[in-house]
C-alpha atoms as a PDB file:
ATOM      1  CA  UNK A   1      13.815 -19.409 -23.185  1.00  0.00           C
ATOM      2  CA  UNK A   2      15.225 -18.826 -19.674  1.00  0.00           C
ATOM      3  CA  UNK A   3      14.719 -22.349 -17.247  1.00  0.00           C
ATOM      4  CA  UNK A   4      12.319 -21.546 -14.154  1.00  0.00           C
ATOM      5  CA  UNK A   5      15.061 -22.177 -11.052  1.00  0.00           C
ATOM      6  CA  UNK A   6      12.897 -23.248  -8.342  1.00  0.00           C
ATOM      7  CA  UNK A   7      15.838 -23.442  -5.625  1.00  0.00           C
ATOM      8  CA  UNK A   8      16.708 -19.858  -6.437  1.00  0.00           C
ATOM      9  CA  UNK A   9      12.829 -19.031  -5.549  1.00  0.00           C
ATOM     10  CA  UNK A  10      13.120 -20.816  -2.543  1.00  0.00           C
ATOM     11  CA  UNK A  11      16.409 -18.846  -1.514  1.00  0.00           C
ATOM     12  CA  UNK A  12      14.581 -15.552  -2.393  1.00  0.00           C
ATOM     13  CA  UNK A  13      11.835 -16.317  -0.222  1.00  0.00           C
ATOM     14  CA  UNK A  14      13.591 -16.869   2.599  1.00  0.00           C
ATOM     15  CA  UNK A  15      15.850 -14.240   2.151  1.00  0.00           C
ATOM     16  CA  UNK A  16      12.803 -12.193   2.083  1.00  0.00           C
ATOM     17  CA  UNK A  17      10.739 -13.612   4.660  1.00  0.00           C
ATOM     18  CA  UNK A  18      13.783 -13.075   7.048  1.00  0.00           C
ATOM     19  CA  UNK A  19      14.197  -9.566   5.890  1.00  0.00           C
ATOM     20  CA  UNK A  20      10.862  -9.068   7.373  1.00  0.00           C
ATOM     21  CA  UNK A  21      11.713 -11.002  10.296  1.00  0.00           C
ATOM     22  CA  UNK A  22       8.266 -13.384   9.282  1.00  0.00           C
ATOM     23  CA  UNK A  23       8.131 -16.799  10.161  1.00  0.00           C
ATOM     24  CA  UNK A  24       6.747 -19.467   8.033  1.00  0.00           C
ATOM     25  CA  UNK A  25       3.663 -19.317   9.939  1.00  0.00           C
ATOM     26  CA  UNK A  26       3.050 -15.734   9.362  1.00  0.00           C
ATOM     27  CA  UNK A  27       4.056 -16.314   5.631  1.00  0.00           C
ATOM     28  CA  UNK A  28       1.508 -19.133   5.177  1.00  0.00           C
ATOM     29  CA  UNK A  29      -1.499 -16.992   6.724  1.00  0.00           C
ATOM     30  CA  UNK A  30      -0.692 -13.939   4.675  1.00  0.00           C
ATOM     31  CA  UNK A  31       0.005 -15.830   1.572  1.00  0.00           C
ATOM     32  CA  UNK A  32      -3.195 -18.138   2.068  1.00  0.00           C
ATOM     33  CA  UNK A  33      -1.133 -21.259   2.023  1.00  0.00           C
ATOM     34  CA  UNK A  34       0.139 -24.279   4.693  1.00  0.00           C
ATOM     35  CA  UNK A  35       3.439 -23.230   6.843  1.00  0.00           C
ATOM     36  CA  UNK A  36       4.949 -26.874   5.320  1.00  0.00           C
ATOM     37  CA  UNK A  37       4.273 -25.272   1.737  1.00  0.00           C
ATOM     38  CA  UNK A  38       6.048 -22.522   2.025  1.00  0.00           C
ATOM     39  CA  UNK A  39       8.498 -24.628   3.728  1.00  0.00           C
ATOM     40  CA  UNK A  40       9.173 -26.626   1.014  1.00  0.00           C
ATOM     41  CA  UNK A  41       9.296 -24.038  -1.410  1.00  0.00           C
ATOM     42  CA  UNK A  42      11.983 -22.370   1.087  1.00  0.00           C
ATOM     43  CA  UNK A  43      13.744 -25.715   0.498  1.00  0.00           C
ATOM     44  CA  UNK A  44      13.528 -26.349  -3.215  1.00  0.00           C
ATOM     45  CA  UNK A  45      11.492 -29.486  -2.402  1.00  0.00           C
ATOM     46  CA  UNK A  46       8.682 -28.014  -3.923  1.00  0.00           C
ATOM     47  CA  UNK A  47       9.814 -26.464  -7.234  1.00  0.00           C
ATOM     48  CA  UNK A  48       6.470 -25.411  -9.889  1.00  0.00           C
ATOM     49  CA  UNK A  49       4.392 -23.404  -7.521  1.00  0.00           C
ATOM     50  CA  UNK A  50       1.127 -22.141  -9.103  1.00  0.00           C
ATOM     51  CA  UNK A  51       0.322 -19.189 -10.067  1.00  0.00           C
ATOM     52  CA  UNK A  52      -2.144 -18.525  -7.352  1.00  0.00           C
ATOM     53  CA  UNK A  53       0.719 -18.941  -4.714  1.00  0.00           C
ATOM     54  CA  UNK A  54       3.282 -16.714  -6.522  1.00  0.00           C
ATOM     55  CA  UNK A  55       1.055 -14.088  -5.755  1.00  0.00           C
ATOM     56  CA  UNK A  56      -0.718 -15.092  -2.663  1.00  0.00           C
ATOM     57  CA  UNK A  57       3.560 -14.878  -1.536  1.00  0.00           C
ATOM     58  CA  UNK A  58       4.589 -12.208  -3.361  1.00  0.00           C
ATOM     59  CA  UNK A  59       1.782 -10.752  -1.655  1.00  0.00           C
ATOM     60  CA  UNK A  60       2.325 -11.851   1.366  1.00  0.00           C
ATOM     61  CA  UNK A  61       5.912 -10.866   1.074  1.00  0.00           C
ATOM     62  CA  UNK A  62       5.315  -7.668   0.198  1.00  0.00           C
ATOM     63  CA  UNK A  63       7.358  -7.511  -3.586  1.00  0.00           C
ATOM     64  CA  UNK A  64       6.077  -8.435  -7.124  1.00  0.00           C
ATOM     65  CA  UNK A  65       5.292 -11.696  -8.306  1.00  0.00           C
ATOM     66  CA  UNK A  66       8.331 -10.839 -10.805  1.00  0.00           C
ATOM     67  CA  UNK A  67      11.098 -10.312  -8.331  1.00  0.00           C
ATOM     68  CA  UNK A  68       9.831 -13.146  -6.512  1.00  0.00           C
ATOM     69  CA  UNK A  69      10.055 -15.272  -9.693  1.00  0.00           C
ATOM     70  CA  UNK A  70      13.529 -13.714 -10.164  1.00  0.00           C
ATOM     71  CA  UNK A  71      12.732 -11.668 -13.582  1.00  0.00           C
ATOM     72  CA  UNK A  72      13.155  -8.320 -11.426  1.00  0.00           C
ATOM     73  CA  UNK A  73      16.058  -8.328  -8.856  1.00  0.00           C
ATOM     74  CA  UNK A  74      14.974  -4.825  -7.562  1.00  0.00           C
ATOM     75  CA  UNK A  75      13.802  -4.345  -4.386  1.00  0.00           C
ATOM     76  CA  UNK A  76      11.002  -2.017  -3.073  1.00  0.00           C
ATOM     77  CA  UNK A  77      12.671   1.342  -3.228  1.00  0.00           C
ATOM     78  CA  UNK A  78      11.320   1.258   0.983  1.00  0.00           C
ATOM     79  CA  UNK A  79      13.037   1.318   3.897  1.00  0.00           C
ATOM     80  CA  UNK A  80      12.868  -2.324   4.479  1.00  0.00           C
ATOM     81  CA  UNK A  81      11.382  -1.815   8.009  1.00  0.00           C
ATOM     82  CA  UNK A  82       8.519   0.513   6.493  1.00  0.00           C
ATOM     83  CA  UNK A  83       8.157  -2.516   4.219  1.00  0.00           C
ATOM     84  CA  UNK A  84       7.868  -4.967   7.605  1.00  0.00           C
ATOM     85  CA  UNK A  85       4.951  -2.299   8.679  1.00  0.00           C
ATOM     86  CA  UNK A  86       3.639  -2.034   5.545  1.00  0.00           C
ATOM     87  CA  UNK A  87       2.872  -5.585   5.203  1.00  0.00           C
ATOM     88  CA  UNK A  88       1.735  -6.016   8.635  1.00  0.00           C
ATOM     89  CA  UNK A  89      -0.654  -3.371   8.610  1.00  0.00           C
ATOM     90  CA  UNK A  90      -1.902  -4.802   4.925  1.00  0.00           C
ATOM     91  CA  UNK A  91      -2.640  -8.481   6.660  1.00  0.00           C
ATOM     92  CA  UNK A  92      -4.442  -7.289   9.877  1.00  0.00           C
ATOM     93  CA  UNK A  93      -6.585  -4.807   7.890  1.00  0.00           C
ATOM     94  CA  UNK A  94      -7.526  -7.758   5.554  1.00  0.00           C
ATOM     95  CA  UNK A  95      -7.930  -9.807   8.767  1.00  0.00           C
ATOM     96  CA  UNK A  96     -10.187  -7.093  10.024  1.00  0.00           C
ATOM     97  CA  UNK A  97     -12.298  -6.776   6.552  1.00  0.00           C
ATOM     98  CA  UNK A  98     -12.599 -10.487   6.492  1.00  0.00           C
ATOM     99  CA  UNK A  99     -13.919 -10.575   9.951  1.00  0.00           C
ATOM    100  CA  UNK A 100     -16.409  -8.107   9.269  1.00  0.00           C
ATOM    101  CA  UNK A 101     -17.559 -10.045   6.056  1.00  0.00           C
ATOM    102  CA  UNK A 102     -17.703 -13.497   8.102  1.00  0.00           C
ATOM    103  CA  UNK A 103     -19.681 -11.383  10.721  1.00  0.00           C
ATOM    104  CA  UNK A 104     -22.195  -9.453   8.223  1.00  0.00           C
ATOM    105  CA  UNK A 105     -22.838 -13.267   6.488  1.00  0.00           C
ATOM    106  CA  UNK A 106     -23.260 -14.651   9.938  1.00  0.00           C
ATOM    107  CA  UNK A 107     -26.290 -11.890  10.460  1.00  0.00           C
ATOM    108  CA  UNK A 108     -27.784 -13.001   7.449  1.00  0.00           C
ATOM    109  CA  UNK A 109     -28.799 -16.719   8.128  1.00  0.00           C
END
């Protein structure tokens, strides 16, 4: 069986993040999660995420939960700034669908 290396995620997040020239914060919001925990993921301080964040990041960070995880080491075959777009247009139209649904909810009470 092949040993989870949770440095190695934290060095592919980053990498990633970077790559899409994120910051933590913006990680955090997309991903659903606190800017410190992705930090310490980044850092290997936090090594067994769950399996709610691994996708809430991979999300977030626009790849699959197995390249995050390192079982894929492909990237998006995307130009990695159509990937930056990509993934910003994919947060602010789930900002905007979110708003909507706190606003319709709102109306109801």
């Amino acid at each position: 069986m092949v040993q989870f290396d949770g440095a190695a995620l934290g060095t592919r997040m980053k990498l990633l993040r970077e790559m899409r020239d994120m910051s933590l914060q913006a990680v955090a919001d997309a991903a659903g999660m606190t800017k410190s925990h992705i930090w310490e993921l980044e850092q290997g301080k936090s090594v067994n995420p769950t399996v709610n964040a691994v996708w809430g990041i991979s999300t977030a960070l626009c790849v699959s939960p197995a390249m995050l995880l390192g079982l894929d080491d492909r990237l998006p075959p995307i130009d990695p700034v159509a990937l930056k777009i990509a993934g910003i247009v994919d947060r602010e139209i789930k900002r905007a669908v979110q708003s909507k649904l706190t606003k319709i909810g709102g109306d109801d009470q």
